[in-house]
Protein backbone atom coordinates (compact mmCIF):
# COMPACT_ATOMS: atom_id res chain seq x y z
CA UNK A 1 0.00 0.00 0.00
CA UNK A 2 1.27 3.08 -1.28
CA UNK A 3 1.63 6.46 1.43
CA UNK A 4 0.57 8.68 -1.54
CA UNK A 5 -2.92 7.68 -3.43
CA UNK A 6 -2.52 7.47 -6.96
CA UNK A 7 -2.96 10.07 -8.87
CA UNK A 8 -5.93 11.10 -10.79
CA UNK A 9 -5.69 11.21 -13.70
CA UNK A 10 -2.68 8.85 -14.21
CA UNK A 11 -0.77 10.74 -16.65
CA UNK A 12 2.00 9.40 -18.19
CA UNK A 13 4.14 12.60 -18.85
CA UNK A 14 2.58 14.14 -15.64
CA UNK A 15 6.13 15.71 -14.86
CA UNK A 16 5.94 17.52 -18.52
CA UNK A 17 2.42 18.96 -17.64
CA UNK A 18 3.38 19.90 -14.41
CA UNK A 19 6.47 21.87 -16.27
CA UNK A 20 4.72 23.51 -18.34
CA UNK A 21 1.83 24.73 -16.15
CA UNK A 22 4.49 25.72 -13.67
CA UNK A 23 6.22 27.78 -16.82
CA UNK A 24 3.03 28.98 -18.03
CA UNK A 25 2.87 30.46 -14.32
CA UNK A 26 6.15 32.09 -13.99
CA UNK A 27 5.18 33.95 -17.40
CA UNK A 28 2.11 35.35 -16.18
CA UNK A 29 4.01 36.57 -13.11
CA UNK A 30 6.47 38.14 -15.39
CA UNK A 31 4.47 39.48 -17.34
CA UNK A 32 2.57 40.49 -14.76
CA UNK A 33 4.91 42.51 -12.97
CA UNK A 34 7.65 43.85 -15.98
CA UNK A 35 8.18 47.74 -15.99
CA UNK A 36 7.47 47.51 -19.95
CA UNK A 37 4.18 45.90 -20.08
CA UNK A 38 3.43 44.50 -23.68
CA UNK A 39 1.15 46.24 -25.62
CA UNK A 40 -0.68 44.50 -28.70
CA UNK A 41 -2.56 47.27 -30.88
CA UNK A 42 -5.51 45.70 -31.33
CA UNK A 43 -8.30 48.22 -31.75
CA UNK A 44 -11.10 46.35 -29.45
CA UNK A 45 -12.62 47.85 -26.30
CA UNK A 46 -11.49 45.95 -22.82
CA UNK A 47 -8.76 44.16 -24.90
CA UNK A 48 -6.76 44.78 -21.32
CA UNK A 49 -9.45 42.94 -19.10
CA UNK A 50 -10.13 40.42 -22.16
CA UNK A 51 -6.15 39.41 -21.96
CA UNK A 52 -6.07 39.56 -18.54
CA UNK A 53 -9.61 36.65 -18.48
CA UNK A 54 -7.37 34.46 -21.24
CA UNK A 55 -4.15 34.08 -18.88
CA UNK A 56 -6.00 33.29 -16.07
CA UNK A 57 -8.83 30.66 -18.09
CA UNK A 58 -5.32 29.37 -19.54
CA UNK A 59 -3.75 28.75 -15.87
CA UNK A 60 -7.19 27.21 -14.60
CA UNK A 61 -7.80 24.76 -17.60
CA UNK A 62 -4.20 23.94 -17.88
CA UNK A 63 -4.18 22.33 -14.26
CA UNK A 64 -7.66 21.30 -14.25
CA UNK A 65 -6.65 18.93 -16.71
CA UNK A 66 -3.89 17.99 -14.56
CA UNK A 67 -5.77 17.35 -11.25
CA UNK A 68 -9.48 15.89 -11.13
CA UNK A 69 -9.84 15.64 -7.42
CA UNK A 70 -12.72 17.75 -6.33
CA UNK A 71 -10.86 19.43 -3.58
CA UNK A 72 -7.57 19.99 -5.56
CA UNK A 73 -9.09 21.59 -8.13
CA UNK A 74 -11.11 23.97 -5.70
CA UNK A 75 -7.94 24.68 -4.03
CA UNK A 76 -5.96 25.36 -7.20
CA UNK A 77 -8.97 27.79 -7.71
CA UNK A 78 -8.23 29.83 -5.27
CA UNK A 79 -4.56 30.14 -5.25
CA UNK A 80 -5.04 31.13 -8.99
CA UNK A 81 -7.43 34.05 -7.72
CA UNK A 82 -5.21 35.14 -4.75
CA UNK A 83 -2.24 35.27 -7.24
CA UNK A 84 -4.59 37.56 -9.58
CA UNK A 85 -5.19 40.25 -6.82
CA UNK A 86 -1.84 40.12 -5.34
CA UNK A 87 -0.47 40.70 -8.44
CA UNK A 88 -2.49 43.78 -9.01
CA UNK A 89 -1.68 45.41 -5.70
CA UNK A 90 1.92 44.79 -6.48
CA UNK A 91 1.87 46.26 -9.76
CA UNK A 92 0.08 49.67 -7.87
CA UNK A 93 3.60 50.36 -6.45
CA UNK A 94 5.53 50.25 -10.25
CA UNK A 95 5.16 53.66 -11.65
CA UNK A 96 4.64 52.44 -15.41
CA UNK A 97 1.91 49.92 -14.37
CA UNK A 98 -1.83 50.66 -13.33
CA UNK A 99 -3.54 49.14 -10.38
CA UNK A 100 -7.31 48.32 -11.27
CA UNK A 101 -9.81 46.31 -9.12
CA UNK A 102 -11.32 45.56 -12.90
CA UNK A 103 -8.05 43.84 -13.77
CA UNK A 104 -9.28 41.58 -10.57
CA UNK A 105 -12.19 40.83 -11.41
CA UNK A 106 -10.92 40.02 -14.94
CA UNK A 107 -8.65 37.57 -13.13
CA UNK A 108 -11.20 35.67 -11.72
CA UNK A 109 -13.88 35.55 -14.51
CA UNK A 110 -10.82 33.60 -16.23
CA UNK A 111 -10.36 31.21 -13.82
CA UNK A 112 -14.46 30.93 -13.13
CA UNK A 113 -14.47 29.92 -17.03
CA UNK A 114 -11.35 27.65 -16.48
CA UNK A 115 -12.91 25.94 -13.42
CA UNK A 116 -16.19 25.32 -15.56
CA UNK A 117 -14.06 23.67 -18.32
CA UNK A 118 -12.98 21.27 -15.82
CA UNK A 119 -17.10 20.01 -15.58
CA UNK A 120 -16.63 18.89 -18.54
CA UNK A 121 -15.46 16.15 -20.75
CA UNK A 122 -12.82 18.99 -21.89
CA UNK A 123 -11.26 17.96 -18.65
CA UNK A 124 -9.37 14.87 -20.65
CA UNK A 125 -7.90 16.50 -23.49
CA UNK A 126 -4.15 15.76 -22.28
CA UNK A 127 -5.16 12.44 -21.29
CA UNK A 128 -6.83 11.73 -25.19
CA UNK A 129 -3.74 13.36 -26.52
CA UNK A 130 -1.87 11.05 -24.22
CA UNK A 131 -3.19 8.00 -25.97
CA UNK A 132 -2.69 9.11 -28.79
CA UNK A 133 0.68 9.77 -29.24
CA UNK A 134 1.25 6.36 -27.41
């Protein structure tokens, strides 16, 4: 009997998933907090709020396809929404970056849609793609 229960799913390149989440992670924390924030020029209103829902869905349904358990996922939930408003209130001491409670709430309507992803059967994709490169 193993200490740890197996995990769920059992991925096979779990360590590669992991690695990339954790990148995927570190980039929105960079990104997050550079001096020279990147600036697309694309001519739509709330593009700001709009990029800031994508990173945050993309965290949340990234892991969500990594972890299944109920209370993991919950959990992973929440860090990704504490990281969102800490973030923000860090960037409100960097002169060349803007503190917005909008930006927040941005944050979490991306991991609200990520979380929802993971009610679905969209939950399995790196497990089908799994199986079939094997």
């Amino acid at each position: 009997m193993s200490v740890f229960p197996k995990a769920v799913p059992d991925l096979k390149l779990r360590f590669l998933w992991l690695a990339i989440g954790y990148a995927l992670v570190l980039l929105v924390v960079f990104l997050s907090l550079s001096s020279d924030p990147v600036e697309l020029e694309m001519d739509f209103p709330n593009q700001d709020k709009f990029f800031h829902a994508l990173a945050y869905f993309g965290l949340m349904a990234w892991f969500a396809q990594i972890y299944h358990d109920k209370f993991q996922r919950n959990m992973i939930a929440l860090v990704f929404v504490f990281m969102g408003v800490t973030l923000e209130y860090i960037q409100g001491f960097d002169p060349n970056r803007y503190f917005e409670y909008a930006d927040m709430v941005a944050n979490t309507v991306g991991v609200a849609l990520g979380f929802a992803v993971a009610l679905t059967g969209a939950k399995n994709i790196l497990l089908k793609l799994e199986k079939v490169v094997s």
